[in-house]
N, C-alpha and C. Protein backbone atom coordinates (compact mmCIF):
# COMPACT_ATOMS: atom_id res chain seq x y z
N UNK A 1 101.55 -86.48 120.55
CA UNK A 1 100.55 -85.45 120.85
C UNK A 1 99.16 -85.94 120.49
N UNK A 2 98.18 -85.88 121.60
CA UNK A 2 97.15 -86.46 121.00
C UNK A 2 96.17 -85.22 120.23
N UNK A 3 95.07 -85.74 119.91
CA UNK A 3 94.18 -84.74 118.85
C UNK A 3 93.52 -83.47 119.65
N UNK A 4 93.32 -83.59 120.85
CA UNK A 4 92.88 -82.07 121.21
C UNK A 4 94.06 -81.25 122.15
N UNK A 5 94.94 -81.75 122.12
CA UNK A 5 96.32 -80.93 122.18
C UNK A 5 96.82 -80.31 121.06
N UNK A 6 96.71 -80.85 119.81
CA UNK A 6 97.06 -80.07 118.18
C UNK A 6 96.22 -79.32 118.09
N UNK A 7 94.69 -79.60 118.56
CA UNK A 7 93.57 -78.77 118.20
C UNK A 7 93.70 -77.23 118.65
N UNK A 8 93.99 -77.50 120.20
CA UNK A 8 94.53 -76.11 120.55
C UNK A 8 95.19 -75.21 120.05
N UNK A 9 96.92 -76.32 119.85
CA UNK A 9 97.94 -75.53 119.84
C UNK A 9 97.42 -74.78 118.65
N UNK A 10 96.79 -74.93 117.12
CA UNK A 10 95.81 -74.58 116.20
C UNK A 10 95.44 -73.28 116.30
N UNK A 11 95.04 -73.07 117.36
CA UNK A 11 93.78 -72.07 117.83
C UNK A 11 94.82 -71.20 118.29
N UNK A 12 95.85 -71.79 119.35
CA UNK A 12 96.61 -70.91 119.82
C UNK A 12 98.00 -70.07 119.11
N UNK A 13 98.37 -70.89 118.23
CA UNK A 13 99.10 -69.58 117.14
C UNK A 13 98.16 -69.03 116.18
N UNK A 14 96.61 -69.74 116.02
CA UNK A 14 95.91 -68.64 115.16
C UNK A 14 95.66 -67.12 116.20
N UNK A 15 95.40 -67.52 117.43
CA UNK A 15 94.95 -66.31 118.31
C UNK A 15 96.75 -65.54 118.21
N UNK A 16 97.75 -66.16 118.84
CA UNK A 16 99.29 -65.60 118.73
C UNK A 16 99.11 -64.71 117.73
N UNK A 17 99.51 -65.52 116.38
CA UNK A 17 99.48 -64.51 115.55
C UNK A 17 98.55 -63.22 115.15
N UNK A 18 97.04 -63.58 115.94
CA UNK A 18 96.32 -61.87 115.37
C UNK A 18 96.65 -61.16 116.64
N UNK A 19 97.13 -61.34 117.56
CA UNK A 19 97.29 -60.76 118.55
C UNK A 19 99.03 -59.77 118.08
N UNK A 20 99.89 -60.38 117.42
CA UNK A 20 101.23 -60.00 117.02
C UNK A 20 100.61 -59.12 115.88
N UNK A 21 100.00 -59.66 114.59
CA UNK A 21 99.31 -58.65 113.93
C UNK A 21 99.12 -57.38 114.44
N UNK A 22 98.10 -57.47 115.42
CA UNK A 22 97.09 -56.06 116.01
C UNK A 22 98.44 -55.37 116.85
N UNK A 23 99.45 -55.97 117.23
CA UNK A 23 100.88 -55.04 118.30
C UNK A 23 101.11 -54.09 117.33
N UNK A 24 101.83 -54.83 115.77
CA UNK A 24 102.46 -54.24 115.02
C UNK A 24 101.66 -53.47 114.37
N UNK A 25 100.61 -54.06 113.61
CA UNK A 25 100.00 -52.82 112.36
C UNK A 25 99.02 -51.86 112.65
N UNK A 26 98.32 -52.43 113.86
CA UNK A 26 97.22 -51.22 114.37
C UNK A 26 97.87 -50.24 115.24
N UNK A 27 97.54 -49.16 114.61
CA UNK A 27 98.15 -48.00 115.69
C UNK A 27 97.76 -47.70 116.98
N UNK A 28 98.46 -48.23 118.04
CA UNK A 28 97.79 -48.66 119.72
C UNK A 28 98.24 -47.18 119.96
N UNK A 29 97.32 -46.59 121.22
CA UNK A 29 97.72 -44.91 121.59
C UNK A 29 98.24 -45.21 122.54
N UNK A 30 99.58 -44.52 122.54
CA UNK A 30 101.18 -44.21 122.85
C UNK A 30 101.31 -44.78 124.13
N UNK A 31 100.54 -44.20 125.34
CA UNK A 31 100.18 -44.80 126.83
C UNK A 31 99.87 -46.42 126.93
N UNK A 32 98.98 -47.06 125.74
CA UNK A 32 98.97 -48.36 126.04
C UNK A 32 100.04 -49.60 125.64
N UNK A 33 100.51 -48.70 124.91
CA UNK A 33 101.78 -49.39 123.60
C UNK A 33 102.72 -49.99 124.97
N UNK A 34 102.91 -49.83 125.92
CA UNK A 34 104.24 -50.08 126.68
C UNK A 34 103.89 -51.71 127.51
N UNK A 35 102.29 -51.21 127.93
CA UNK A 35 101.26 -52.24 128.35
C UNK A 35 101.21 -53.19 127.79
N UNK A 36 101.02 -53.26 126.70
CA UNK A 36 100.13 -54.43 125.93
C UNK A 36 101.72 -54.91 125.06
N UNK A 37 102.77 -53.98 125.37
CA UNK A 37 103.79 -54.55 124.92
C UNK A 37 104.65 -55.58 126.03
N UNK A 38 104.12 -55.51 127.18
CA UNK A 38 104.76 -56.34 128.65
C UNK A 38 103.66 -57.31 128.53
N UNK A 39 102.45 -57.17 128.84
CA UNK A 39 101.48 -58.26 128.39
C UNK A 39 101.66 -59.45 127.25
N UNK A 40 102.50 -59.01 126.42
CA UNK A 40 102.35 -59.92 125.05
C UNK A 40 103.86 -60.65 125.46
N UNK A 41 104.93 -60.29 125.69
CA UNK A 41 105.59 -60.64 126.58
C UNK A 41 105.61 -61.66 127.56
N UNK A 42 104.67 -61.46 128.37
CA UNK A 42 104.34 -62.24 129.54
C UNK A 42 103.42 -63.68 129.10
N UNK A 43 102.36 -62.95 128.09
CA UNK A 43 101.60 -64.00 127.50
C UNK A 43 102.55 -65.48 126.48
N UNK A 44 103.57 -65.06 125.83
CA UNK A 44 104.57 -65.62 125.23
C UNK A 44 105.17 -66.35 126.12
N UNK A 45 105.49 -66.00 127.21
CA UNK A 45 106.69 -66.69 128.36
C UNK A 45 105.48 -67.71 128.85
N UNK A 46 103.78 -67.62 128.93
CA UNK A 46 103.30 -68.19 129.59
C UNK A 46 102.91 -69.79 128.40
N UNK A 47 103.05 -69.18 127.31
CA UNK A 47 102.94 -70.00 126.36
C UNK A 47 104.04 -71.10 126.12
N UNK A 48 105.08 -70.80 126.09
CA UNK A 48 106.21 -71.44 125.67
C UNK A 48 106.68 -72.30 126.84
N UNK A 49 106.73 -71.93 128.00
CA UNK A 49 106.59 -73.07 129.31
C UNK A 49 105.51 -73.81 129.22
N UNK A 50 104.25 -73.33 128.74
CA UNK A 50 103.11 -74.55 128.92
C UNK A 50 103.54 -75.67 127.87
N UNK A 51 103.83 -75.56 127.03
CA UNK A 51 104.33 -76.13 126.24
C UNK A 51 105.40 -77.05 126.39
N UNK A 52 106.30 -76.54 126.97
CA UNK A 52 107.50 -77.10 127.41
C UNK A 52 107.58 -78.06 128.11
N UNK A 53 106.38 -77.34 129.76
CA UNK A 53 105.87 -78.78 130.60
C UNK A 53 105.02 -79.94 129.92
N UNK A 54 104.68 -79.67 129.08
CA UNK A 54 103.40 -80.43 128.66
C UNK A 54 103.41 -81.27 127.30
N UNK A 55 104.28 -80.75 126.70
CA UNK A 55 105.08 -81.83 125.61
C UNK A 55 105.79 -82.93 125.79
């Protein structure tokens, strides 16, 4: 892996994780909770294949 591929991936479980943070502990109103729960979802599936191809 070269150095601005780690750099990312870096950035990208720091962003993952406040994004998993803000699902669970902030109280999202009820209508968006289903949304942003298929979004985070989708964002994960888009993550883990980029990865996959690209490793």
């Amino acid at each position: 892996m070269s150095v601005k591929t780690s750099k990312s991936l870096i950035v990208l479980l720091f962003f993952l994780a406040g994004v998993f943070i803000m699902r669970h502990f902030v109280q999202m109103p009820q209508f968006l909770y289903p949304i942003n729960s298929i979004l985070f979802d989708y964002l994960m599936i888009l993550v883990l294949s980029y990865f996959g191809i690209f490793n």
